[in-house]
Protein backbone atom coordinates (compact mmCIF):
# COMPACT_ATOMS: atom_id res chain seq x y z
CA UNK A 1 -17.71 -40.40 13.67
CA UNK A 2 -16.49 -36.63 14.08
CA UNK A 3 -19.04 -35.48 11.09
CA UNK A 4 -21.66 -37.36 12.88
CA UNK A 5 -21.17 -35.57 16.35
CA UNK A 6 -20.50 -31.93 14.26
CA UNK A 7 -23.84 -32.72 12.80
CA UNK A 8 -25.39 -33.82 16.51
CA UNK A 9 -24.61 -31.11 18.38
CA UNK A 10 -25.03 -28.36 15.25
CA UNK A 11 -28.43 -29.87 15.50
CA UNK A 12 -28.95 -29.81 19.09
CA UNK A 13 -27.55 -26.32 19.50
CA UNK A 14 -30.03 -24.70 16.90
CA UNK A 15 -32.96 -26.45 18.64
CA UNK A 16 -31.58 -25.17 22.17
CA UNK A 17 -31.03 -21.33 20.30
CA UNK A 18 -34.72 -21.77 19.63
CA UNK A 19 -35.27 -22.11 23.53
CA UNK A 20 -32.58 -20.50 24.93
CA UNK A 21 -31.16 -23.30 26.49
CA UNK A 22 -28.19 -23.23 28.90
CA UNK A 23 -25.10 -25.55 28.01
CA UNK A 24 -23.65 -27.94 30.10
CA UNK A 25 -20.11 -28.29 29.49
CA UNK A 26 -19.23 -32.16 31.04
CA UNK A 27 -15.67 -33.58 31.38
CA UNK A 28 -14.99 -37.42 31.73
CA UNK A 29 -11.38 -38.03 31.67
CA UNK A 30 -9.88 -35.89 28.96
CA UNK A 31 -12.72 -35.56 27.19
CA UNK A 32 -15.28 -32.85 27.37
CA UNK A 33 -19.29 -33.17 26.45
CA UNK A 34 -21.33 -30.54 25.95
CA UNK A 35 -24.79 -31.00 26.40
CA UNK A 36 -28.29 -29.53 27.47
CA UNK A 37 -29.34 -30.88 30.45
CA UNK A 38 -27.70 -32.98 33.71
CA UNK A 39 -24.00 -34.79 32.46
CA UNK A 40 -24.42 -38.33 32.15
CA UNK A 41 -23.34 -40.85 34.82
CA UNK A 42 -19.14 -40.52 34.91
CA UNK A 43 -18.96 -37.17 34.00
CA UNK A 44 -18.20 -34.30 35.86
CA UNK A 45 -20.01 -30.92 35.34
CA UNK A 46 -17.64 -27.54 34.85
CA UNK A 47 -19.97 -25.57 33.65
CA UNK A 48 -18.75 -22.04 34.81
CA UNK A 49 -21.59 -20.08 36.89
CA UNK A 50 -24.10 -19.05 35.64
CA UNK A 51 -23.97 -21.12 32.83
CA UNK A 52 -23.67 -20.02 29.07
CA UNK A 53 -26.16 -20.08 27.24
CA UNK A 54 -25.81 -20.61 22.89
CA UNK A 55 -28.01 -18.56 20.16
CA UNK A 56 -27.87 -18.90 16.95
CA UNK A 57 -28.93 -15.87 14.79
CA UNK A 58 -28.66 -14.91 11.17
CA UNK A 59 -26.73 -11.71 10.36
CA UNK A 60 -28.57 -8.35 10.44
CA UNK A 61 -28.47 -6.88 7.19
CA UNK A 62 -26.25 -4.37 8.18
CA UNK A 63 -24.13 -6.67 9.30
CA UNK A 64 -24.22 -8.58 5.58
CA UNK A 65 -23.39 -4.55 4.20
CA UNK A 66 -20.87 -4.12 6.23
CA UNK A 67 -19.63 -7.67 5.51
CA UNK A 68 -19.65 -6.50 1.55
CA UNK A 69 -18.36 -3.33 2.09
CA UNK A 70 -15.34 -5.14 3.74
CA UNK A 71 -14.90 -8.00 0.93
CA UNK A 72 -15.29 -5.42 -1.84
CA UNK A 73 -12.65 -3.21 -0.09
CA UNK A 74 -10.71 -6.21 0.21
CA UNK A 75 -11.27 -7.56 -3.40
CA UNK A 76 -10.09 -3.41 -4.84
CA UNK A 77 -6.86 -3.46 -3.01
CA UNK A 78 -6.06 -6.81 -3.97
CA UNK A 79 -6.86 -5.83 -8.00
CA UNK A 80 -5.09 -2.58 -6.81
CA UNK A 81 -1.84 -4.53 -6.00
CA UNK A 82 -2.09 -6.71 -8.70
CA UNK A 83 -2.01 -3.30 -10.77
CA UNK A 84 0.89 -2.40 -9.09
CA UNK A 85 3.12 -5.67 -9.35
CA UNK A 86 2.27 -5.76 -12.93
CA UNK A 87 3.66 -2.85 -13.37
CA UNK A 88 6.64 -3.19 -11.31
CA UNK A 89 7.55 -6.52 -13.25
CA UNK A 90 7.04 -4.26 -16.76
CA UNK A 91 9.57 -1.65 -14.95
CA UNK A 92 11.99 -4.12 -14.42
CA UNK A 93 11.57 -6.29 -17.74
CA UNK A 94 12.47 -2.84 -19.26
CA UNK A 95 15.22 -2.29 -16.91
CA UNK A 96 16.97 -5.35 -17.58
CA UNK A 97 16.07 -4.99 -21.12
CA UNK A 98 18.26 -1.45 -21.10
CA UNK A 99 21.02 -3.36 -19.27
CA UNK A 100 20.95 -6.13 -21.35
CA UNK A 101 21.16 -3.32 -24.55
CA UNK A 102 23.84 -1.61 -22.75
CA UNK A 103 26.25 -4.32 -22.46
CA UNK A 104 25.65 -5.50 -26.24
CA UNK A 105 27.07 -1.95 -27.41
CA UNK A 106 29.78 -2.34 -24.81
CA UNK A 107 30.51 -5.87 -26.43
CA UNK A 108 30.90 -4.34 -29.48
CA UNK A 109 32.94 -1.25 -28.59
CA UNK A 110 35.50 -3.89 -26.78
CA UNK A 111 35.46 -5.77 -30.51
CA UNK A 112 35.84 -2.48 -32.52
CA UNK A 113 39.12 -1.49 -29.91
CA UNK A 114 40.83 -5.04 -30.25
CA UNK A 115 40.53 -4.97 -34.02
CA UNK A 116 41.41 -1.45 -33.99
CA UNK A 117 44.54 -2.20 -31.29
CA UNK A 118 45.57 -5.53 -34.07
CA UNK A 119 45.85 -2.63 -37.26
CA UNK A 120 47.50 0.16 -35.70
CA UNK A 121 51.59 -0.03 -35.68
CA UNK A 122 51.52 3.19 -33.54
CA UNK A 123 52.48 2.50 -30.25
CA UNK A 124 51.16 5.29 -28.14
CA UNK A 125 47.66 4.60 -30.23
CA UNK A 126 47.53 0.85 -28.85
CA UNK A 127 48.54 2.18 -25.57
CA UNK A 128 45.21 4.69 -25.65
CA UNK A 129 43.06 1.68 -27.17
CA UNK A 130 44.25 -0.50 -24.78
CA UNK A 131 43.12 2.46 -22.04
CA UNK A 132 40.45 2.47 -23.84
CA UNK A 133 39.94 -1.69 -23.60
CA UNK A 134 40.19 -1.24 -19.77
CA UNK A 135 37.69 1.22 -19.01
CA UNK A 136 35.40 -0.26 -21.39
CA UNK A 137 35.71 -3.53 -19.51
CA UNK A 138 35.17 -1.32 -15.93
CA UNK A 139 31.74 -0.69 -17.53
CA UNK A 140 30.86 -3.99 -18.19
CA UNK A 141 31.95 -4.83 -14.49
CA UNK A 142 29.82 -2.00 -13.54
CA UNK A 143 26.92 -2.99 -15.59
CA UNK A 144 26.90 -6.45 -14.31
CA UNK A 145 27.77 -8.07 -18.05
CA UNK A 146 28.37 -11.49 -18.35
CA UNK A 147 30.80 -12.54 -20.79
């Protein structure tokens, strides 16, 4: 039903743009008609004064250059932002690549002091490596390492 009226009135309002007809906007109820000529019995006419009138014209062509101007501007920035989230992502694959890196050495320094701290029967020398242990864990904390 709704297609079928789209279709009526796109119909009736090109062959009224032809003329220049004035609309007549109807209400019966809730519903409104709009229509070229008197409303039908039942309906009410609100047609504001002096009447509008409907024309249907194609697009100048500078209208259609400005129109590609606009979706070509449109179409850059978009590749243009694209561009620039690619790269962002790259920045901070190689970010978390670093970090990831980082705490891998840290891993292994925290290895090398435990099996350092198990050999050693010096006592002030466990007490550094075990200094040692604690500030290396700090940078992991730092560094956002999981265990």
């Amino acid at each position: 039903m709704l297609p079928q009226l789209l279709l009526w009135l796109l119909g009736l309002s090109a062959g009224a743009a032809a003329q220049g007809a004035v609309a007549t906007k109807c209400r019966d109820g809730a519903r409104i008609l709009y229509q070229f000529g008197p409303c039908p019995p039942g309906h009410v006419e609100i047609t504001t004064a002096p009447g509008g009138t409907l024309s249907v014209l194609g697009k100048s062509p500078a209208q259609r250059a400005q129109e590609e101007a606009f979706l070509a501007e449109r179409e850059r920035q978009q590749r243009q932002e694209q561009a620039w989230l690619a790269q962002q992502s790259r920045s901070l694959e190689l970010a978390e690549q670093r970090r990831h890196e980082a705490c891998q050495r840290l891993a292994r320094r925290l290895r090398d002091h435990d099996a350092a701290a198990q050999r050693t029967r010096n006592a002030e020398r466990r007490e550094a490596l075990q200094r040692g242990r604690r500030a290396l864990q700090e940078a992991q904390r730092r560094q956002d390492c999981r265990p």
